[in-house]
PDB file of N, CA and C in Angstrom:
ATOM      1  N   UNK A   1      81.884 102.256  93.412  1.00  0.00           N
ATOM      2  CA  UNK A   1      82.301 103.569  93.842  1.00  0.00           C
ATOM      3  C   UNK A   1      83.153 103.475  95.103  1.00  0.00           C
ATOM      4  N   UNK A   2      83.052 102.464  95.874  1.00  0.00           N
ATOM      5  CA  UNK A   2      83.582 101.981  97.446  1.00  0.00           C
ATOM      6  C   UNK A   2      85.472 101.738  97.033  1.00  0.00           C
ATOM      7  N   UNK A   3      85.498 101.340  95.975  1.00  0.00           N
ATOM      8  CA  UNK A   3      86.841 101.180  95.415  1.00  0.00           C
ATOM      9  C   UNK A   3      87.816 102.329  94.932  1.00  0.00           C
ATOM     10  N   UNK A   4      86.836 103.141  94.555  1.00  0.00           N
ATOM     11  CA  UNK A   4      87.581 104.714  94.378  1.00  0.00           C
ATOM     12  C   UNK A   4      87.956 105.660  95.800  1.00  0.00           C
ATOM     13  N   UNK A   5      86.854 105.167  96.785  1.00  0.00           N
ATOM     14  CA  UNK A   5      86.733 106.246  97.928  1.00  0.00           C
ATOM     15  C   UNK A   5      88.189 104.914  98.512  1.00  0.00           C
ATOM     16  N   UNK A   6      87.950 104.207  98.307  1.00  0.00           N
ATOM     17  CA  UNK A   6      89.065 103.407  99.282  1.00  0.00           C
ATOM     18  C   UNK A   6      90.521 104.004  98.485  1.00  0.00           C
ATOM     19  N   UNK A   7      90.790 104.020  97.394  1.00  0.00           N
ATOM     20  CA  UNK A   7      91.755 104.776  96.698  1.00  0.00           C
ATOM     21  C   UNK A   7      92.010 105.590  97.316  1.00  0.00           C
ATOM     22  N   UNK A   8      91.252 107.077  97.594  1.00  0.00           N
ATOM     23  CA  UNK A   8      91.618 107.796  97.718  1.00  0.00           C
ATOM     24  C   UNK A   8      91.770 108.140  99.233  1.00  0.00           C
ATOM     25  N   UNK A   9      91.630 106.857  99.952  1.00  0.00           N
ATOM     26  CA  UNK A   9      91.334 106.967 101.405  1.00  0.00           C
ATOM     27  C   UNK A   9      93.227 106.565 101.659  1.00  0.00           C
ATOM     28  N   UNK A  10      94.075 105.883 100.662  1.00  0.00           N
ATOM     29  CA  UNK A  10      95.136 105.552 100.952  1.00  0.00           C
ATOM     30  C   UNK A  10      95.874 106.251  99.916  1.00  0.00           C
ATOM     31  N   UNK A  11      95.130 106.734  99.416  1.00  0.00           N
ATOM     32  CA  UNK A  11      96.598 107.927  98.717  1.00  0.00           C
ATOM     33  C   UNK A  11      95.748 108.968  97.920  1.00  0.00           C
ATOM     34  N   UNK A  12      94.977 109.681  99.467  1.00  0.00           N
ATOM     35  CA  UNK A  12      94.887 111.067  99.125  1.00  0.00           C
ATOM     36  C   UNK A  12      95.335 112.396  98.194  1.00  0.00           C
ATOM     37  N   UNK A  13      96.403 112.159  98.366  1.00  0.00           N
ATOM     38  CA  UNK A  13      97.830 113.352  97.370  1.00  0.00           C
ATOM     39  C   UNK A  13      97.259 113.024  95.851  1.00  0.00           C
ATOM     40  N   UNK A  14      96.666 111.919  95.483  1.00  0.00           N
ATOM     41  CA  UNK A  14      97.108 111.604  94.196  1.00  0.00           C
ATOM     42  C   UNK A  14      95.704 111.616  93.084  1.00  0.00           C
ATOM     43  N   UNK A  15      95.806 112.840  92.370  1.00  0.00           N
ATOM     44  CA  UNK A  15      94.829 113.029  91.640  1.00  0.00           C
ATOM     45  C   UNK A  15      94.197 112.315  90.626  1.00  0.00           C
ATOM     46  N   UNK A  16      94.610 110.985  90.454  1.00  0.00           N
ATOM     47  CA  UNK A  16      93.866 109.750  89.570  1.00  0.00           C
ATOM     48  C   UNK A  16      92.891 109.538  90.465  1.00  0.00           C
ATOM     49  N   UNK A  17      93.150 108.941  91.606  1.00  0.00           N
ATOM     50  CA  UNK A  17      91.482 108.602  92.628  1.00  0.00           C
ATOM     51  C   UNK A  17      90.445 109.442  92.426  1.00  0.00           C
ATOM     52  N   UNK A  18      90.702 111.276  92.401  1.00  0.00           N
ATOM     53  CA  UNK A  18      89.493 111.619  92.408  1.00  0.00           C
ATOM     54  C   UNK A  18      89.507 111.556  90.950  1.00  0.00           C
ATOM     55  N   UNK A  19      90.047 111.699  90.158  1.00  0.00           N
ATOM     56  CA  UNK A  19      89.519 112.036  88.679  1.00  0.00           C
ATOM     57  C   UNK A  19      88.910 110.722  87.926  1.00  0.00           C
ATOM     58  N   UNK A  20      89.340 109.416  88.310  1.00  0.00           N
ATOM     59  CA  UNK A  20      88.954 108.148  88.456  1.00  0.00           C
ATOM     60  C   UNK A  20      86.884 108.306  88.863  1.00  0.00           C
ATOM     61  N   UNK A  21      87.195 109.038  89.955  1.00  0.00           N
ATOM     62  CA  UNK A  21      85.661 108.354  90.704  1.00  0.00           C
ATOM     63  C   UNK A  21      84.744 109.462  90.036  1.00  0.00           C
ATOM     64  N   UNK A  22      84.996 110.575  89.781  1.00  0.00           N
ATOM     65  CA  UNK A  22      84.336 111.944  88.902  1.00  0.00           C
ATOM     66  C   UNK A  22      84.054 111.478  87.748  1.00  0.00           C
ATOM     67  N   UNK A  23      85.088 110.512  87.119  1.00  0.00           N
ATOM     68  CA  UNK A  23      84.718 109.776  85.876  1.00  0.00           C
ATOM     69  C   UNK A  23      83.466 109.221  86.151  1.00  0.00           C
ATOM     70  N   UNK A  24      83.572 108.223  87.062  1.00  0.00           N
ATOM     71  CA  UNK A  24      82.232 107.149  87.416  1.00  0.00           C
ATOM     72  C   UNK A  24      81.111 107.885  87.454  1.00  0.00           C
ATOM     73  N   UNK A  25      81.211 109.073  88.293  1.00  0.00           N
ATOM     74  CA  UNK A  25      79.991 109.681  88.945  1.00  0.00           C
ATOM     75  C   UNK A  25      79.673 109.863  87.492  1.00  0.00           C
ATOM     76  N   UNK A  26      80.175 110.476  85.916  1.00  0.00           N
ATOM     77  CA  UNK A  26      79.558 111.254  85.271  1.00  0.00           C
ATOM     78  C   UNK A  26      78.874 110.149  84.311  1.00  0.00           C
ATOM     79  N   UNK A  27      79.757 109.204  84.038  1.00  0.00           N
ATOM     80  CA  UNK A  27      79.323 107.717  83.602  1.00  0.00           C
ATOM     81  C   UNK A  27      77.829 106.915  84.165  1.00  0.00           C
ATOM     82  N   UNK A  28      77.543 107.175  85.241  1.00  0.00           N
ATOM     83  CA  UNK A  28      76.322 106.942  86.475  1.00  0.00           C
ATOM     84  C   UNK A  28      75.485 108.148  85.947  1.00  0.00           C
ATOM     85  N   UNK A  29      75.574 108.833  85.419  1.00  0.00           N
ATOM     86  CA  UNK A  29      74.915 109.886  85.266  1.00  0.00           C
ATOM     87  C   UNK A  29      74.583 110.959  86.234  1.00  0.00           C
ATOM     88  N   UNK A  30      75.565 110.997  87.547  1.00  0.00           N
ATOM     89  CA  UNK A  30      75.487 111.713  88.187  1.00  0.00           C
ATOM     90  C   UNK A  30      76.624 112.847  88.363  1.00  0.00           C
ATOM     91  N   UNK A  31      76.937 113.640  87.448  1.00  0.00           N
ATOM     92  CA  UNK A  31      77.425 114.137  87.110  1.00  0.00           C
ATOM     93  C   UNK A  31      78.113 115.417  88.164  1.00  0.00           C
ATOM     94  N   UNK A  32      76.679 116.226  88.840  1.00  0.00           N
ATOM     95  CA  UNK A  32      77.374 117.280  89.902  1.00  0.00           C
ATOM     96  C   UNK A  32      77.454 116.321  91.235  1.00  0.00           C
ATOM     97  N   UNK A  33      77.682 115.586  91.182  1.00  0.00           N
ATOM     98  CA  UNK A  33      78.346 114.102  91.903  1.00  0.00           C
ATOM     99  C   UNK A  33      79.909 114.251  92.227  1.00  0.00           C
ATOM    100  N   UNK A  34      80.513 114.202  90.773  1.00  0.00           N
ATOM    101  CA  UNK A  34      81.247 113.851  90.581  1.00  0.00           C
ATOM    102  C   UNK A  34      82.498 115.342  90.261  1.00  0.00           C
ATOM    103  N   UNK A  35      81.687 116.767  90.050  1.00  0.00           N
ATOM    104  CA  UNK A  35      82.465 117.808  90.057  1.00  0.00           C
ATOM    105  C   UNK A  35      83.345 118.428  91.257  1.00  0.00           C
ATOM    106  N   UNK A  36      82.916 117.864  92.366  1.00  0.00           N
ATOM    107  CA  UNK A  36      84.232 118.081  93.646  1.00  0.00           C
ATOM    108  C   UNK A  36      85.495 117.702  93.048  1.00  0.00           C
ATOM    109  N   UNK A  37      84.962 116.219  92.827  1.00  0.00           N
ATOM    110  CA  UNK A  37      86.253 115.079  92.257  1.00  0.00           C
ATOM    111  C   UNK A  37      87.037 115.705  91.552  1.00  0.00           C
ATOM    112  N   UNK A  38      86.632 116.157  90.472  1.00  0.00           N
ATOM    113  CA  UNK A  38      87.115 116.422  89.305  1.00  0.00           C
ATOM    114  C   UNK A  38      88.401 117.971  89.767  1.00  0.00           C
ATOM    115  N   UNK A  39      87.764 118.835  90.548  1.00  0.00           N
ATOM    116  CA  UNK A  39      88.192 120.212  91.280  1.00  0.00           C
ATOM    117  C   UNK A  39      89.338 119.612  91.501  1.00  0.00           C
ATOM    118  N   UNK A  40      88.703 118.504  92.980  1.00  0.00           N
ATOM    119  CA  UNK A  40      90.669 117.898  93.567  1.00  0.00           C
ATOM    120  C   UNK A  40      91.503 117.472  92.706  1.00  0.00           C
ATOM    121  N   UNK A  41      91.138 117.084  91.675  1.00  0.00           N
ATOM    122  CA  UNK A  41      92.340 116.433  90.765  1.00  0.00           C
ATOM    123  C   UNK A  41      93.278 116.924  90.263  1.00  0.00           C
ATOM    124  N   UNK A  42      92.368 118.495  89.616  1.00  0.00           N
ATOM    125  CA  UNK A  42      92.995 119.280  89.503  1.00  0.00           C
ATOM    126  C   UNK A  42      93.574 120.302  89.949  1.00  0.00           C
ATOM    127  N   UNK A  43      93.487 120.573  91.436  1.00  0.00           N
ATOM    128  CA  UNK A  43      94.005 121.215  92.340  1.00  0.00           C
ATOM    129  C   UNK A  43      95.153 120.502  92.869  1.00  0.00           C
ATOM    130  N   UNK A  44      95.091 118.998  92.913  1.00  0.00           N
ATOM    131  CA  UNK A  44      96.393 118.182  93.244  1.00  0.00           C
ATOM    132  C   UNK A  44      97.080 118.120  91.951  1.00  0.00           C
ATOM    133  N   UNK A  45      96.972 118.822  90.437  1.00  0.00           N
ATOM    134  CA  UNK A  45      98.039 118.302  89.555  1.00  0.00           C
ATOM    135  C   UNK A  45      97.196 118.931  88.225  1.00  0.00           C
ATOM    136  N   UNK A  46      97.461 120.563  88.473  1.00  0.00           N
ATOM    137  CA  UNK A  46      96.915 121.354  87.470  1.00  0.00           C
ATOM    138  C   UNK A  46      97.582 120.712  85.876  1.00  0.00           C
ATOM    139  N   UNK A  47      98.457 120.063  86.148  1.00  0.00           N
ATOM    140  CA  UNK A  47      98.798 119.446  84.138  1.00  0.00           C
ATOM    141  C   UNK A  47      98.586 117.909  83.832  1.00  0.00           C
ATOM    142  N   UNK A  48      97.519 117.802  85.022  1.00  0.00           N
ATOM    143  CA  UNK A  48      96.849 116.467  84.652  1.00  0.00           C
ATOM    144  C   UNK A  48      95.590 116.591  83.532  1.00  0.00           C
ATOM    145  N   UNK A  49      95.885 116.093  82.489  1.00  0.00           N
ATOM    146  CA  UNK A  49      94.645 116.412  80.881  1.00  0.00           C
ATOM    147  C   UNK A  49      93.809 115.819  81.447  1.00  0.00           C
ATOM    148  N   UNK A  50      93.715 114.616  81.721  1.00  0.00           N
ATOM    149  CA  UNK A  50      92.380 113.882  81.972  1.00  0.00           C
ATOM    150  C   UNK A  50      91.518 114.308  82.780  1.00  0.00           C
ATOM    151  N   UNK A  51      92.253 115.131  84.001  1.00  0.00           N
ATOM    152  CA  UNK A  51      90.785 115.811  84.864  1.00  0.00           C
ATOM    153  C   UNK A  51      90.291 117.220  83.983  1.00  0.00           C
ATOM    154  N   UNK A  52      91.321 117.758  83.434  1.00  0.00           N
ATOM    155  CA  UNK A  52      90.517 118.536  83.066  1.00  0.00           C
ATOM    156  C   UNK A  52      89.098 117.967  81.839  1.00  0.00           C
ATOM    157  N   UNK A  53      89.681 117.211  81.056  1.00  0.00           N
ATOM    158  CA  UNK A  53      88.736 116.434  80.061  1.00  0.00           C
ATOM    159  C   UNK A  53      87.537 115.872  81.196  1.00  0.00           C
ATOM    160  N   UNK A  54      87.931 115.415  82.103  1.00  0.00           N
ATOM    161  CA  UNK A  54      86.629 114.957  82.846  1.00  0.00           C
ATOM    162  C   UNK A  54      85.661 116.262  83.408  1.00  0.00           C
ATOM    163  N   UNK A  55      86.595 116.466  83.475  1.00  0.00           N
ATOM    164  CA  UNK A  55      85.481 118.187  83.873  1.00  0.00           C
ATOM    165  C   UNK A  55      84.780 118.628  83.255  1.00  0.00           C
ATOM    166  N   UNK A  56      85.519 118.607  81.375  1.00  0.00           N
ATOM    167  CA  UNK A  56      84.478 119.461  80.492  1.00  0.00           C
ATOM    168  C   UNK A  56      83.576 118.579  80.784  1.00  0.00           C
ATOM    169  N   UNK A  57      83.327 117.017  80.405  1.00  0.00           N
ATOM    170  CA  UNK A  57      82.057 116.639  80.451  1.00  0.00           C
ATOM    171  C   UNK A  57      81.414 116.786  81.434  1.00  0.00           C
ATOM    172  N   UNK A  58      81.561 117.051  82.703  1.00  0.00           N
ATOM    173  CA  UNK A  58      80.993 116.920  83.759  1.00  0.00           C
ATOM    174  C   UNK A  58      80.378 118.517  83.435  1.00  0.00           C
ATOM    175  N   UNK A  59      80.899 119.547  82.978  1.00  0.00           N
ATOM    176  CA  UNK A  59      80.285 121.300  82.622  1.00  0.00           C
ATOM    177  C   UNK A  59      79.553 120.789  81.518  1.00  0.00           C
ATOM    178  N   UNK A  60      79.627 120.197  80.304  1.00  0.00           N
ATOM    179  CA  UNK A  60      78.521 120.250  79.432  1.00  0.00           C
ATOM    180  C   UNK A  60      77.648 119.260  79.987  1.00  0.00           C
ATOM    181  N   UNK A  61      77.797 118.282  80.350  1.00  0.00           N
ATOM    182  CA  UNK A  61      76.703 117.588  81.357  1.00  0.00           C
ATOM    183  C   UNK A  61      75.628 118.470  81.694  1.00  0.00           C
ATOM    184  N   UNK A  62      76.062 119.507  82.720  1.00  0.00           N
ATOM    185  CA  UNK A  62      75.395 120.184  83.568  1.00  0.00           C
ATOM    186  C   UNK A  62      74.941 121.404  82.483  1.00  0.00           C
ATOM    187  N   UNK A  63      75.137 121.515  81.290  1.00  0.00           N
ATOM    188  CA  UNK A  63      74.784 122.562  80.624  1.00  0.00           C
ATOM    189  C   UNK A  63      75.517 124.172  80.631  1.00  0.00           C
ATOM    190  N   UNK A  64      77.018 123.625  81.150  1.00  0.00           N
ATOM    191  CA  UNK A  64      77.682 125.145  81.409  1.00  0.00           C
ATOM    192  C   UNK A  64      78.709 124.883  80.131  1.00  0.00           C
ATOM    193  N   UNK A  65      78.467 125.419  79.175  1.00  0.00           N
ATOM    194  CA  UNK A  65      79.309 125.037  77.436  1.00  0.00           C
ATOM    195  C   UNK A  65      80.411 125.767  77.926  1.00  0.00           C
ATOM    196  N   UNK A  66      80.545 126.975  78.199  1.00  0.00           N
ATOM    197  CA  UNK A  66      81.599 128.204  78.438  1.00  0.00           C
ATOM    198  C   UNK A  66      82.873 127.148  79.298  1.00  0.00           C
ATOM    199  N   UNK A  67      82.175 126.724  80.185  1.00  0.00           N
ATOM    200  CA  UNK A  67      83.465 126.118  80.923  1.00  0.00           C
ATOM    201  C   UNK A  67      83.831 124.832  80.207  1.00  0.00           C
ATOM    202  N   UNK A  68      82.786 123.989  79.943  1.00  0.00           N
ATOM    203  CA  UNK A  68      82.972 122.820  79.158  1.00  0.00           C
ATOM    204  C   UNK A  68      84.330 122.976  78.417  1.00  0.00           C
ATOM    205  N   UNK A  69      83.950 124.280  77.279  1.00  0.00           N
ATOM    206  CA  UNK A  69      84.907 124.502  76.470  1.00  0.00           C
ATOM    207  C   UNK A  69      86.359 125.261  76.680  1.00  0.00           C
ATOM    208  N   UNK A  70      86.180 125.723  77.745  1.00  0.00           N
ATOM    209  CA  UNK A  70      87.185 126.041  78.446  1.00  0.00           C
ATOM    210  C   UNK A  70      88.469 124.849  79.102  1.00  0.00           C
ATOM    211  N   UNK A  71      87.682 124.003  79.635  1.00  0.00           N
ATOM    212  CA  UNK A  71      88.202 122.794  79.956  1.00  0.00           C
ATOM    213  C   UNK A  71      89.136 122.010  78.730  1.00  0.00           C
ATOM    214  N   UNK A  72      88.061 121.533  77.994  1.00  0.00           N
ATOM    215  CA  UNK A  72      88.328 120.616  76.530  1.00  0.00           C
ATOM    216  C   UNK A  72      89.580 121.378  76.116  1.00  0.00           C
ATOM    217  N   UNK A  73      90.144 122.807  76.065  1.00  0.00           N
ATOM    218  CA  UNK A  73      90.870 123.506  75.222  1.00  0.00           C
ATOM    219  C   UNK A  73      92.288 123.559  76.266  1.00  0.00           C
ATOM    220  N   UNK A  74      92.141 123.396  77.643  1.00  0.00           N
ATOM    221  CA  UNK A  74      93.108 123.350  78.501  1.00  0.00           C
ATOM    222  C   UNK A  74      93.394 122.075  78.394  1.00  0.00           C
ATOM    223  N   UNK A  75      92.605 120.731  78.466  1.00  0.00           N
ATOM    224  CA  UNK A  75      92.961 119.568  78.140  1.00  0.00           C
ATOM    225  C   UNK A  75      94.212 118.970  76.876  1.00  0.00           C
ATOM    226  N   UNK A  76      93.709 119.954  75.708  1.00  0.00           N
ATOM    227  CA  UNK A  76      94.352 119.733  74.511  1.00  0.00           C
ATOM    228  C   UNK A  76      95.510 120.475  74.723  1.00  0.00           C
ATOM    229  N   UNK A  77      95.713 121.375  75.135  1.00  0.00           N
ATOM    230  CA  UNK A  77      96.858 122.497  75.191  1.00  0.00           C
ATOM    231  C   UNK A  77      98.150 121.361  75.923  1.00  0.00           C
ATOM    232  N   UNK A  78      97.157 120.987  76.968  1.00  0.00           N
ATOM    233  CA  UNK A  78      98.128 119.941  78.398  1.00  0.00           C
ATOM    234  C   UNK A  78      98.864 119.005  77.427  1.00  0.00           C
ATOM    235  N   UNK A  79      97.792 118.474  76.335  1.00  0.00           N
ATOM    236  CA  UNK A  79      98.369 117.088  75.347  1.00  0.00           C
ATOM    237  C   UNK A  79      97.917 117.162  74.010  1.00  0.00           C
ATOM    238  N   UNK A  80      98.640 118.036  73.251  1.00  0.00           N
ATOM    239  CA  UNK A  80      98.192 118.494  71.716  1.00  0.00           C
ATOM    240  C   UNK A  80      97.884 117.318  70.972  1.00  0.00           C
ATOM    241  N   UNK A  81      98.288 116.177  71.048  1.00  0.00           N
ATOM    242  CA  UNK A  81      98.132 115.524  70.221  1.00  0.00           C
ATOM    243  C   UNK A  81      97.064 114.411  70.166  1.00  0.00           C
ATOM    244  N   UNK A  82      96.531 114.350  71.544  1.00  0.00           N
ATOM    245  CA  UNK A  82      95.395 113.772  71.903  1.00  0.00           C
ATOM    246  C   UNK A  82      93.699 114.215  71.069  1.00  0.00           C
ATOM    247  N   UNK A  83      93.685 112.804  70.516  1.00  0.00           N
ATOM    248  CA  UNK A  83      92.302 113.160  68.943  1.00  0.00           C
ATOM    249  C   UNK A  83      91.025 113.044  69.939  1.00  0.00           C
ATOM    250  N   UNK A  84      91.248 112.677  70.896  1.00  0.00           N
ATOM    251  CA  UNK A  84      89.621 112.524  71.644  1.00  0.00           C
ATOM    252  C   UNK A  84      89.427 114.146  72.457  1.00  0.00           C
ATOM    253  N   UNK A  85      90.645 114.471  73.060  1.00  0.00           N
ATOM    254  CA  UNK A  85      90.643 115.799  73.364  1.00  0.00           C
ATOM    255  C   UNK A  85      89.850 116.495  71.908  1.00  0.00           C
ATOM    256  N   UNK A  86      90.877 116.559  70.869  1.00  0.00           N
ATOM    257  CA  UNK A  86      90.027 117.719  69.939  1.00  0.00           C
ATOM    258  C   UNK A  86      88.683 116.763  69.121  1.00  0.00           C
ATOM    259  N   UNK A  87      88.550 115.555  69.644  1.00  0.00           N
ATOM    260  CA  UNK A  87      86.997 115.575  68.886  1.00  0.00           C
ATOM    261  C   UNK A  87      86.109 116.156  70.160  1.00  0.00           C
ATOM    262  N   UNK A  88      86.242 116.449  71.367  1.00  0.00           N
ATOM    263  CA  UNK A  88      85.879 116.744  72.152  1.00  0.00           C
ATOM    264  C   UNK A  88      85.008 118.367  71.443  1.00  0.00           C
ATOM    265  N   UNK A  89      86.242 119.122  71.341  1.00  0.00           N
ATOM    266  CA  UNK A  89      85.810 120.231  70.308  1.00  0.00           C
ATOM    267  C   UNK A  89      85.285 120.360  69.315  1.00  0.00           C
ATOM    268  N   UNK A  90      85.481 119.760  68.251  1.00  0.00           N
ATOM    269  CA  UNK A  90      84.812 119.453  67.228  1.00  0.00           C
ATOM    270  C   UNK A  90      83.191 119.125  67.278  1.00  0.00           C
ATOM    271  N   UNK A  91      83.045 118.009  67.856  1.00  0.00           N
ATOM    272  CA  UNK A  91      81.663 117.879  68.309  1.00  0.00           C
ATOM    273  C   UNK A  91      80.709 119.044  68.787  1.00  0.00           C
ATOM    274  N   UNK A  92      81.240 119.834  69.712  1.00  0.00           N
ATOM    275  CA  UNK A  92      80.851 121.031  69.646  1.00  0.00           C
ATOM    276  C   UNK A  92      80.629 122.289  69.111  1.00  0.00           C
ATOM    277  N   UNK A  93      81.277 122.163  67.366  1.00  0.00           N
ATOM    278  CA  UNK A  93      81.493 123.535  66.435  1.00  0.00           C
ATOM    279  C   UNK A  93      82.697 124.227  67.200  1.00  0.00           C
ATOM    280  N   UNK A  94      83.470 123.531  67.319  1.00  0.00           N
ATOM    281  CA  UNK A  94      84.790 124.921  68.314  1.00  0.00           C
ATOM    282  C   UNK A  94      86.076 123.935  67.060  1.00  0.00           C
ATOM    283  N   UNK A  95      86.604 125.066  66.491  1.00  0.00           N
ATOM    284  CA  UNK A  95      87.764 124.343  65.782  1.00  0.00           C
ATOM    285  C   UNK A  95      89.036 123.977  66.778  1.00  0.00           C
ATOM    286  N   UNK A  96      89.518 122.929  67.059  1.00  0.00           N
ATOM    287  CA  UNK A  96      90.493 123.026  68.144  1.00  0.00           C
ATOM    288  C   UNK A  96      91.910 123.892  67.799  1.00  0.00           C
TER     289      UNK A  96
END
């Protein structure tokens, strides 16, 4: 985790570090860990897919489906053609 915070300790601006370490946190199973992360990423680079995809899991993690799926569907929109985005949905009963 010392490798992500050092990331983002030298290039703050750039929303892979946090969406990188939000990954880890949710991977660790620490999931509202890792939802700041996930916020900055996407506050530094609202048409970055991957934070939002890291987010849904980090909302169904935590048991919030509404946003989960909210996320997953902004993810796919960002990159239509991405199959892990819509199995993301699928898995859930949501047709993408």
């Amino acid at each position: 985790m010392s490798d992500y915070g050092t990331a983002i300790k030298l290039a703050p601006n750039i929303a892979r570090g946090y969406n990188n370490r939000a990954w880890a946190y949710f991977k660790w199973v620490k999931a509202v860990k890792g939802l700041p992360d996930a916020n900055k990423a996407i506050e530094l680079d609202p048409n970055y897919a991957n934070a939002y995809d890291t987010r849904g899991h980090i909302y169904e993690a935590l048991d919030l489906m509404v946003m989960a799926i909210a996320d997953y569907r902004k993810a796919l929109e960002l990159r239509p053609s991405d199959e892990d985005y819509k199995e993301n949905l699928i898995r859930l009963g949501i047709t993408p």
